[in-house]
PDB file of N, CA and C in Angstrom:
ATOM      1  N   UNK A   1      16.122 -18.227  -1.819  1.00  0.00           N
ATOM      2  CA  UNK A   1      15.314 -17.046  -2.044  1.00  0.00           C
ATOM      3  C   UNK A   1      13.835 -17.318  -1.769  1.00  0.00           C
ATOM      4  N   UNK A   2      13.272 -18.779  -2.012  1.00  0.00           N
ATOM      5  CA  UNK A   2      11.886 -18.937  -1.945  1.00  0.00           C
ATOM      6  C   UNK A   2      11.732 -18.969  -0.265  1.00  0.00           C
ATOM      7  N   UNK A   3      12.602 -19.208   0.012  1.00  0.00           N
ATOM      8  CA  UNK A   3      12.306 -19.265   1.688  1.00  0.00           C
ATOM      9  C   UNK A   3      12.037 -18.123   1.954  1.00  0.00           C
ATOM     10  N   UNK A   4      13.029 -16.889   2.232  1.00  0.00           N
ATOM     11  CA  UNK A   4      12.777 -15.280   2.237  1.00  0.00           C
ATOM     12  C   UNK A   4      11.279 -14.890   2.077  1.00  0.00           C
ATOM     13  N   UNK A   5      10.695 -14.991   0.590  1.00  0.00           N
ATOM     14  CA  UNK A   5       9.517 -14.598   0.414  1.00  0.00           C
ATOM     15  C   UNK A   5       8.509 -15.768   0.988  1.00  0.00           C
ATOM     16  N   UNK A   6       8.657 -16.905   1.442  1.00  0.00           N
ATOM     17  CA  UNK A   6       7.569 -17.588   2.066  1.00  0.00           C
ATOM     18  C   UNK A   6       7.185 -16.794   3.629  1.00  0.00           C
ATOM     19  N   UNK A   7       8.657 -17.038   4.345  1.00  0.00           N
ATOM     20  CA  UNK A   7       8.880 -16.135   5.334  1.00  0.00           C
ATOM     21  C   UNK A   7       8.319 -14.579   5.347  1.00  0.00           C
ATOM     22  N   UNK A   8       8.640 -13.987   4.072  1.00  0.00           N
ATOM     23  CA  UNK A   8       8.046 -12.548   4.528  1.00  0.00           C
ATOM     24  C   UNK A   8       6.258 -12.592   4.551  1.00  0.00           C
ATOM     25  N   UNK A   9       5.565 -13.479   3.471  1.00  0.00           N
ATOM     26  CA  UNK A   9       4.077 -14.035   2.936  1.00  0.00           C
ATOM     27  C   UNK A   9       3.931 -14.011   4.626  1.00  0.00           C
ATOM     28  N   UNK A  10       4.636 -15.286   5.352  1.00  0.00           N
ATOM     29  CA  UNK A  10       3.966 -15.527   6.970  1.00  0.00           C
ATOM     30  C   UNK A  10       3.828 -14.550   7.593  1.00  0.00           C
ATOM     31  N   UNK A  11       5.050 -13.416   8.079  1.00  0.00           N
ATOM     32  CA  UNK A  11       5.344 -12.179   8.596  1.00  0.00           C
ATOM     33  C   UNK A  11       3.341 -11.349   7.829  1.00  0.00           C
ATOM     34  N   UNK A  12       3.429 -11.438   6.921  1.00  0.00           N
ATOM     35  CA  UNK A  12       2.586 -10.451   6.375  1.00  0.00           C
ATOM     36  C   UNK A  12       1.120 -10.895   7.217  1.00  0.00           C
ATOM     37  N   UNK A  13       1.072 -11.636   7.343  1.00  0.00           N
ATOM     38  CA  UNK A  13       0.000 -12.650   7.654  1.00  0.00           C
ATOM     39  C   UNK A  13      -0.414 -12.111   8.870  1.00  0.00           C
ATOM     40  N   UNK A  14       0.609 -11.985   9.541  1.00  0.00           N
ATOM     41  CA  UNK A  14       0.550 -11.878  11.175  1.00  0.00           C
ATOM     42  C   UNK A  14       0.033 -10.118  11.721  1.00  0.00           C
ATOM     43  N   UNK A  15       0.224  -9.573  10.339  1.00  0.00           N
ATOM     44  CA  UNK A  15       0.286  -8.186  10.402  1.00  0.00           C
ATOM     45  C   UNK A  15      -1.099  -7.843  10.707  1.00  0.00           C
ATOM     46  N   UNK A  16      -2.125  -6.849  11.954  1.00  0.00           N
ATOM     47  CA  UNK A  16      -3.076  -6.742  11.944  1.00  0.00           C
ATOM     48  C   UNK A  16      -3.477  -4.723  11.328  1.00  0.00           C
ATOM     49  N   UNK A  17      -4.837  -4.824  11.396  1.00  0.00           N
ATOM     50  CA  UNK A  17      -4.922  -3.750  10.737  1.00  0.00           C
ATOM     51  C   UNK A  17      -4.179  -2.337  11.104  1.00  0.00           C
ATOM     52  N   UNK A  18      -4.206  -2.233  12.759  1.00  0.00           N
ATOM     53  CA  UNK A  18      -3.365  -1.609  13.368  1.00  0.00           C
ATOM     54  C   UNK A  18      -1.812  -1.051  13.203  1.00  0.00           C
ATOM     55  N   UNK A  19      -1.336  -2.421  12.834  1.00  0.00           N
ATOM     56  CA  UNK A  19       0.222  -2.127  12.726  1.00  0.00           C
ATOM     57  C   UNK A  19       0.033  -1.517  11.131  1.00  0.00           C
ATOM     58  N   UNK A  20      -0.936  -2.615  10.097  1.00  0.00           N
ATOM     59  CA  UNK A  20      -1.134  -1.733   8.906  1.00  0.00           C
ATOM     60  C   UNK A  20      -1.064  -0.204   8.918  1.00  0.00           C
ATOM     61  N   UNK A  21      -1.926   0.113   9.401  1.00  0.00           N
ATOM     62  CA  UNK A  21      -2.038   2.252   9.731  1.00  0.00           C
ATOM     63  C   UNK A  21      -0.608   2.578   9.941  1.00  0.00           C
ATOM     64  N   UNK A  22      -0.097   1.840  11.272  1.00  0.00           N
ATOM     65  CA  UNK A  22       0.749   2.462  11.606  1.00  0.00           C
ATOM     66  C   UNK A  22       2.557   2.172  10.242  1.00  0.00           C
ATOM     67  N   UNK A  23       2.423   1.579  10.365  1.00  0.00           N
ATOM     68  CA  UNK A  23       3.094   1.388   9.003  1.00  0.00           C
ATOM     69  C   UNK A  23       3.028   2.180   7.593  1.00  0.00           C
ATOM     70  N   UNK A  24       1.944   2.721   7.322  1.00  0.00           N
ATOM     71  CA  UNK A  24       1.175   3.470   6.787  1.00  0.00           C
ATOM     72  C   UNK A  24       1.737   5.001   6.668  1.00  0.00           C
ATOM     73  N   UNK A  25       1.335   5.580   8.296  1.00  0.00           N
ATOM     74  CA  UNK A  25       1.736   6.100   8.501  1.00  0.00           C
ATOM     75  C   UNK A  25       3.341   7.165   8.904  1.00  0.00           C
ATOM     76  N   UNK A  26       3.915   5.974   9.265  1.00  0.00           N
ATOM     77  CA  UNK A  26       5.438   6.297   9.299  1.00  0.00           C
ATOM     78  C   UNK A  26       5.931   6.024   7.783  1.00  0.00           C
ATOM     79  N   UNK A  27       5.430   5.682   7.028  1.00  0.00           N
ATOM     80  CA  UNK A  27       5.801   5.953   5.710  1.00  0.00           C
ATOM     81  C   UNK A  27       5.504   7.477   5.010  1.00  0.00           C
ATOM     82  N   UNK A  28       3.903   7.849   4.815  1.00  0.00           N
ATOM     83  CA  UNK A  28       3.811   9.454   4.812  1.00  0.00           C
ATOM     84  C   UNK A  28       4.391  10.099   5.990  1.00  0.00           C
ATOM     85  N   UNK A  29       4.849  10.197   6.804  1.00  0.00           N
ATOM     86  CA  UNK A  29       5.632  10.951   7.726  1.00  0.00           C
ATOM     87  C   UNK A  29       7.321  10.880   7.348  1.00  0.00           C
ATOM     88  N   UNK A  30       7.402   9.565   7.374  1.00  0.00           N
ATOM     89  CA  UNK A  30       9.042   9.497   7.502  1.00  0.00           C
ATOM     90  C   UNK A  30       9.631   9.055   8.778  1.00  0.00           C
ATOM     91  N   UNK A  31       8.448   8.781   9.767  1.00  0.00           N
ATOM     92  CA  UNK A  31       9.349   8.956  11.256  1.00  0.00           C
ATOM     93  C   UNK A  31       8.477   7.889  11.529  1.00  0.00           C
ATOM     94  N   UNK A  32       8.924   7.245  12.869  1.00  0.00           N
ATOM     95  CA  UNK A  32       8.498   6.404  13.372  1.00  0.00           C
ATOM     96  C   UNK A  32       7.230   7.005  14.698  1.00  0.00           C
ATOM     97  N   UNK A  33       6.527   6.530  15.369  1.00  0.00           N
ATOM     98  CA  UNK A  33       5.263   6.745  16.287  1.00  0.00           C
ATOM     99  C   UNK A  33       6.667   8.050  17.275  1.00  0.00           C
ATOM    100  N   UNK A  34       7.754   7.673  17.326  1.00  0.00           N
ATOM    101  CA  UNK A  34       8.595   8.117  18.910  1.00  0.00           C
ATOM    102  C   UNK A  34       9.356   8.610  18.154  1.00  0.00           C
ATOM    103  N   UNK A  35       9.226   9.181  16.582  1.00  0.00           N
ATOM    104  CA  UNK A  35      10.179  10.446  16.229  1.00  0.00           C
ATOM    105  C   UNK A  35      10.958   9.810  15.419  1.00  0.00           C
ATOM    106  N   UNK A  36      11.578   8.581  15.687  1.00  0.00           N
ATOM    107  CA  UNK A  36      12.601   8.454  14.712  1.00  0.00           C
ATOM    108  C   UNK A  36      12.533   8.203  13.511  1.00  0.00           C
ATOM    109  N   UNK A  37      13.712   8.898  12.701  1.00  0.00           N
ATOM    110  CA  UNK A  37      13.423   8.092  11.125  1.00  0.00           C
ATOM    111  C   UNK A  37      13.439   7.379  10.821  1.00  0.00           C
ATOM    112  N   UNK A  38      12.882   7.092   9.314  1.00  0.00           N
ATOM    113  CA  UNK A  38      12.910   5.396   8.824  1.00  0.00           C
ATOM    114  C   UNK A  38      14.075   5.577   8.291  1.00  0.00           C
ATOM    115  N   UNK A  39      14.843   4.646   8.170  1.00  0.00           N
ATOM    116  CA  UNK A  39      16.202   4.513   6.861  1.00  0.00           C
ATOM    117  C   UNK A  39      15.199   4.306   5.650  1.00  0.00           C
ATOM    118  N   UNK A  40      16.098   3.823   4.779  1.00  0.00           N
ATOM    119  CA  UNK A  40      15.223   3.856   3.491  1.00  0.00           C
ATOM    120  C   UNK A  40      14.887   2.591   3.152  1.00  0.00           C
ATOM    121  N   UNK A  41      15.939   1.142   4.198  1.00  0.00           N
ATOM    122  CA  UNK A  41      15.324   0.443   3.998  1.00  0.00           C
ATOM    123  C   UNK A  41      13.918   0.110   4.752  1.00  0.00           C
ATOM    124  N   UNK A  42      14.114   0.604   5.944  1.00  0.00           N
ATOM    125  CA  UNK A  42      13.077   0.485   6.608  1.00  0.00           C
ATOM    126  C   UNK A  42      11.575   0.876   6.097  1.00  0.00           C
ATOM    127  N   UNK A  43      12.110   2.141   4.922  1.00  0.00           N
ATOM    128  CA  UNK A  43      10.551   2.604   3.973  1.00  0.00           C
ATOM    129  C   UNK A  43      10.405   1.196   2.937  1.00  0.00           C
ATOM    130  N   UNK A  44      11.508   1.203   2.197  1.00  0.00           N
ATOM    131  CA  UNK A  44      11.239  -0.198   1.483  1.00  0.00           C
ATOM    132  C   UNK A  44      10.447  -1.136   2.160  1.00  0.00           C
ATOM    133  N   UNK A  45      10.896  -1.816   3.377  1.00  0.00           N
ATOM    134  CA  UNK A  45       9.978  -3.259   3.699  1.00  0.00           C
ATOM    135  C   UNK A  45       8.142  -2.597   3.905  1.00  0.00           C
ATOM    136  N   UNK A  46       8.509  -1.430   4.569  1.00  0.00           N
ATOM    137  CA  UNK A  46       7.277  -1.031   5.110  1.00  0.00           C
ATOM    138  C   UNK A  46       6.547  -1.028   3.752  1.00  0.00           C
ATOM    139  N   UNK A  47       6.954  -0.671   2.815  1.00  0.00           N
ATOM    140  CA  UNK A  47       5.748  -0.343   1.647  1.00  0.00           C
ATOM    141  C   UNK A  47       5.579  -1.817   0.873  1.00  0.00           C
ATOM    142  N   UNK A  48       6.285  -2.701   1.196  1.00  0.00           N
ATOM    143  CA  UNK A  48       6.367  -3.679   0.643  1.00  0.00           C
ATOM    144  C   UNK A  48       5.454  -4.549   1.421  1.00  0.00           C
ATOM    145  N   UNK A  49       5.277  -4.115   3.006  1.00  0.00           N
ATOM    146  CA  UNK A  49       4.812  -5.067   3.870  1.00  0.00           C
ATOM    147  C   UNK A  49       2.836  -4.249   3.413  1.00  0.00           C
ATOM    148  N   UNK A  50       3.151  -3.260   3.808  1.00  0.00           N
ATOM    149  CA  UNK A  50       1.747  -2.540   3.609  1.00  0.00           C
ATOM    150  C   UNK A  50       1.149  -3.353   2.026  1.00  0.00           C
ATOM    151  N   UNK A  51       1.798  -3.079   0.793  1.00  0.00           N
ATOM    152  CA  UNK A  51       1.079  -3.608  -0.305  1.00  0.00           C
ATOM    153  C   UNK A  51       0.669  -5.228  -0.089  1.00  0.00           C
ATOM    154  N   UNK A  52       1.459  -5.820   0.013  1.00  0.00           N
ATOM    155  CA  UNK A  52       0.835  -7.016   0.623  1.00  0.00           C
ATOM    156  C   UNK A  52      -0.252  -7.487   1.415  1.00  0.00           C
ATOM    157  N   UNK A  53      -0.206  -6.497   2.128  1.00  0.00           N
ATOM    158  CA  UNK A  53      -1.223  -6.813   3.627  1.00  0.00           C
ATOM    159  C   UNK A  53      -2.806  -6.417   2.755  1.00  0.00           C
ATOM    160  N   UNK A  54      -2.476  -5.084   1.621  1.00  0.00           N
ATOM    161  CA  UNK A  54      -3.551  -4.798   0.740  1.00  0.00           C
ATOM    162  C   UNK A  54      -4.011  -5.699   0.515  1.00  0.00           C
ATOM    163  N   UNK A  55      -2.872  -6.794  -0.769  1.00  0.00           N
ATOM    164  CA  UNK A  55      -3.789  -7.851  -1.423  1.00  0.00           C
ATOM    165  C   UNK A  55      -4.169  -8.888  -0.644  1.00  0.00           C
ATOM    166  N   UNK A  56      -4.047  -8.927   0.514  1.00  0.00           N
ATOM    167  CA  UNK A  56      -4.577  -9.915   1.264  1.00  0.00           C
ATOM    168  C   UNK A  56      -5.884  -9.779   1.928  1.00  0.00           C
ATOM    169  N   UNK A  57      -5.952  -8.372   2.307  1.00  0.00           N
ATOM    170  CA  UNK A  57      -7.417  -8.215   3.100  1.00  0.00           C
ATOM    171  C   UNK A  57      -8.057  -6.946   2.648  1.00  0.00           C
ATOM    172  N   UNK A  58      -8.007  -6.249   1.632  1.00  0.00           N
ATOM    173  CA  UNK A  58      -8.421  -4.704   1.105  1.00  0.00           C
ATOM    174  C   UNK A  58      -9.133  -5.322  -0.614  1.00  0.00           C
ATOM    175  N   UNK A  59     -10.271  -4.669  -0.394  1.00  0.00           N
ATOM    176  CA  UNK A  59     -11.131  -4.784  -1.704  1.00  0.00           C
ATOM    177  C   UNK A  59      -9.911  -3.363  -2.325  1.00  0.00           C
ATOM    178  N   UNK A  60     -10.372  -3.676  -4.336  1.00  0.00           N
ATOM    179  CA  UNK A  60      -9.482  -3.006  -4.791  1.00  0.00           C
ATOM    180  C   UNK A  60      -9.042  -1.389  -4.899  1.00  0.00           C
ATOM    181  N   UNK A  61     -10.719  -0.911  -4.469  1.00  0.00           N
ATOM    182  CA  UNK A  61     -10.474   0.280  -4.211  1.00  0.00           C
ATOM    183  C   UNK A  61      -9.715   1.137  -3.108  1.00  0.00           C
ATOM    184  N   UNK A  62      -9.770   0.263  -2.118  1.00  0.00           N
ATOM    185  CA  UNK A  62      -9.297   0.259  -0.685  1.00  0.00           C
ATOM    186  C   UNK A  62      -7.544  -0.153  -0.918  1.00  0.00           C
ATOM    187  N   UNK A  63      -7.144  -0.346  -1.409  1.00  0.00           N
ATOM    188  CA  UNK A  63      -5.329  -0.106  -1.843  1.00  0.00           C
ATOM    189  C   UNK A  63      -4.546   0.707  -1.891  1.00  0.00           C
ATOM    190  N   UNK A  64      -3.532   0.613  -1.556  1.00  0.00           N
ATOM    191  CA  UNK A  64      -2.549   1.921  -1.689  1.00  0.00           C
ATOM    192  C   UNK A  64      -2.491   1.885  -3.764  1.00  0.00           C
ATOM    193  N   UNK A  65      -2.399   3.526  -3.613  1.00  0.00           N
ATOM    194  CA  UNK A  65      -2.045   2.995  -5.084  1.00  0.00           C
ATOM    195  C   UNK A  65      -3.010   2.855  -6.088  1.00  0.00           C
ATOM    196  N   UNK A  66      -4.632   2.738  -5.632  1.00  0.00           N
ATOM    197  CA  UNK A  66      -6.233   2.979  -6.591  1.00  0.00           C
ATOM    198  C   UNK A  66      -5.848   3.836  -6.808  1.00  0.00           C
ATOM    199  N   UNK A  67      -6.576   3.951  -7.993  1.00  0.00           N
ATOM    200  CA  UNK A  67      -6.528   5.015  -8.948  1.00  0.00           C
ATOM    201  C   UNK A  67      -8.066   4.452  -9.915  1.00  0.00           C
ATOM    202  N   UNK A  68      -9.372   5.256  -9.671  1.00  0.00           N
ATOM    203  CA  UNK A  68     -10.573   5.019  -9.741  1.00  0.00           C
ATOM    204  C   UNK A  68     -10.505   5.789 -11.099  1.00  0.00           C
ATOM    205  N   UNK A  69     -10.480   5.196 -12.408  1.00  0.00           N
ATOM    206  CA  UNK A  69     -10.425   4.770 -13.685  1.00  0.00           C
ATOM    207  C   UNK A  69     -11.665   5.177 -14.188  1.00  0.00           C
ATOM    208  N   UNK A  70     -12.851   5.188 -13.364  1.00  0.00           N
ATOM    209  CA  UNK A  70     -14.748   5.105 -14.125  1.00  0.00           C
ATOM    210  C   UNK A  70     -14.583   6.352 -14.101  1.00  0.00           C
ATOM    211  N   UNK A  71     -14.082   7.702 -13.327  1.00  0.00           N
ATOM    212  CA  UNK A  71     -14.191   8.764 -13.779  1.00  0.00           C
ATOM    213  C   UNK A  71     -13.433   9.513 -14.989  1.00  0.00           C
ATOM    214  N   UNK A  72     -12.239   8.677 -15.192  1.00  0.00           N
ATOM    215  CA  UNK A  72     -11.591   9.323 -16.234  1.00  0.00           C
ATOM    216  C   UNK A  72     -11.750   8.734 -17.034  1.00  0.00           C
ATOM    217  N   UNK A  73     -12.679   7.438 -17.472  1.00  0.00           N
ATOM    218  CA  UNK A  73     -13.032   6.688 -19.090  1.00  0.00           C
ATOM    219  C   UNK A  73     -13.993   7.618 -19.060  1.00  0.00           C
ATOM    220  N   UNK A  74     -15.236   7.884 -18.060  1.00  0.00           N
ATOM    221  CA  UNK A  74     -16.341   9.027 -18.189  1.00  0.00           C
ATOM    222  C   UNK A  74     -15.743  10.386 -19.141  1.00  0.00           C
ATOM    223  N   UNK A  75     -14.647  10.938 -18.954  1.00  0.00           N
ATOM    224  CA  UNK A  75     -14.336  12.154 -18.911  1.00  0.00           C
ATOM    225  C   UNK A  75     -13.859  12.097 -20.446  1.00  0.00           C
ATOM    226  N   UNK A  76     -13.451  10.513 -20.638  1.00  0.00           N
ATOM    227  CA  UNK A  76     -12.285  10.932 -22.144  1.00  0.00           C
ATOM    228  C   UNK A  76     -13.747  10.434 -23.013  1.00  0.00           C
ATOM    229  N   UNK A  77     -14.605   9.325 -22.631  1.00  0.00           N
ATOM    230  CA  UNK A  77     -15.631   9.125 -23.767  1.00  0.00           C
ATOM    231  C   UNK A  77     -16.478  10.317 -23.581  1.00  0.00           C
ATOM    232  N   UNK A  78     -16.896  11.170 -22.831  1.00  0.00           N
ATOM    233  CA  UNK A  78     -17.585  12.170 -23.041  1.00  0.00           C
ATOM    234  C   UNK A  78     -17.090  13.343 -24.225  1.00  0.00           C
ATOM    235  N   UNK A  79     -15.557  13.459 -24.387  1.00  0.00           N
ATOM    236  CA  UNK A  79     -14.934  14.293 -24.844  1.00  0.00           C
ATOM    237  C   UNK A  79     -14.656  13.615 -26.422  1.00  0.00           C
ATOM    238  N   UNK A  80     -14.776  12.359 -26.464  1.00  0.00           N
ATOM    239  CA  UNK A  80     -15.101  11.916 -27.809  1.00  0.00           C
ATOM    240  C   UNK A  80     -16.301  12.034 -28.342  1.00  0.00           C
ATOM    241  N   UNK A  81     -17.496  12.178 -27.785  1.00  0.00           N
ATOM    242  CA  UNK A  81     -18.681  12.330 -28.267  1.00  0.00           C
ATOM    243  C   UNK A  81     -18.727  13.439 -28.755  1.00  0.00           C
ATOM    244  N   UNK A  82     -18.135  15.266 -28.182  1.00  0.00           N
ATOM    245  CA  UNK A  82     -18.037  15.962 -27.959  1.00  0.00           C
ATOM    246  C   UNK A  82     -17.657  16.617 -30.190  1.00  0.00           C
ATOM    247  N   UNK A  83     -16.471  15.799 -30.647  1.00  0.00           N
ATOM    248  CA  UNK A  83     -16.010  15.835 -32.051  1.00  0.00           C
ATOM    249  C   UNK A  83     -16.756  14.724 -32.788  1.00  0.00           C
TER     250      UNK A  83
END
C-alpha cells in the first residue's frame, strides 16, 4: 500500500498547473476537454490528484475547499457584542 501512495505523491509531483485547471475543470463539468464523461472513479482520482497538487504548491486560501473563517468570527463576535 505504501508503494501506491509513494507512487501517486510522484505522479502528483509531475502534475503542472495546467493539467491542475484542467482537472479542475472536468470535475465541475463532469466531462472531459472532448466531451466525454468522467466515471466516478475517474472524479475520485481527479479530486484526489487536484487536493494534493493544492498542498503542494497553493497558499491556504488558494485551495479547493477555503472557506475564509475572518468573516464569519467578524460576524458571530459582532453579534455577541450586540446582547
Amino acid at each position: 500500500m505504501d508503494n501506491e501512495a509513494d507512487s501517486f505523491k510522484e505522479l502528483v509531483k509531475t502534475i503542472g498547473p495546467d493539467v491542475h485547471a484542467k482537472f479542475k475543470q472536468a470535475i465541475e463539468l463532469g466531462r472531459w476537454e472532448n466531451g466525454d464523461r468522467l466515471s466516478k472513479q475517474q472524479i475520485e482520482l481527479c479530486l484526489q490528484a487536484v487536493i494534493a497538487y493544492d498542498e503542494l504548491h497553493l497558499a491556504e486560501e488558494e485551495k479547493v475547499g477555503y472557506i475564509d473563517r475572518t468573516k464569519l468570527q467578524a460576524k458571530i463576535s459582532g453579534q455577541e457584542n450586540e446582547h
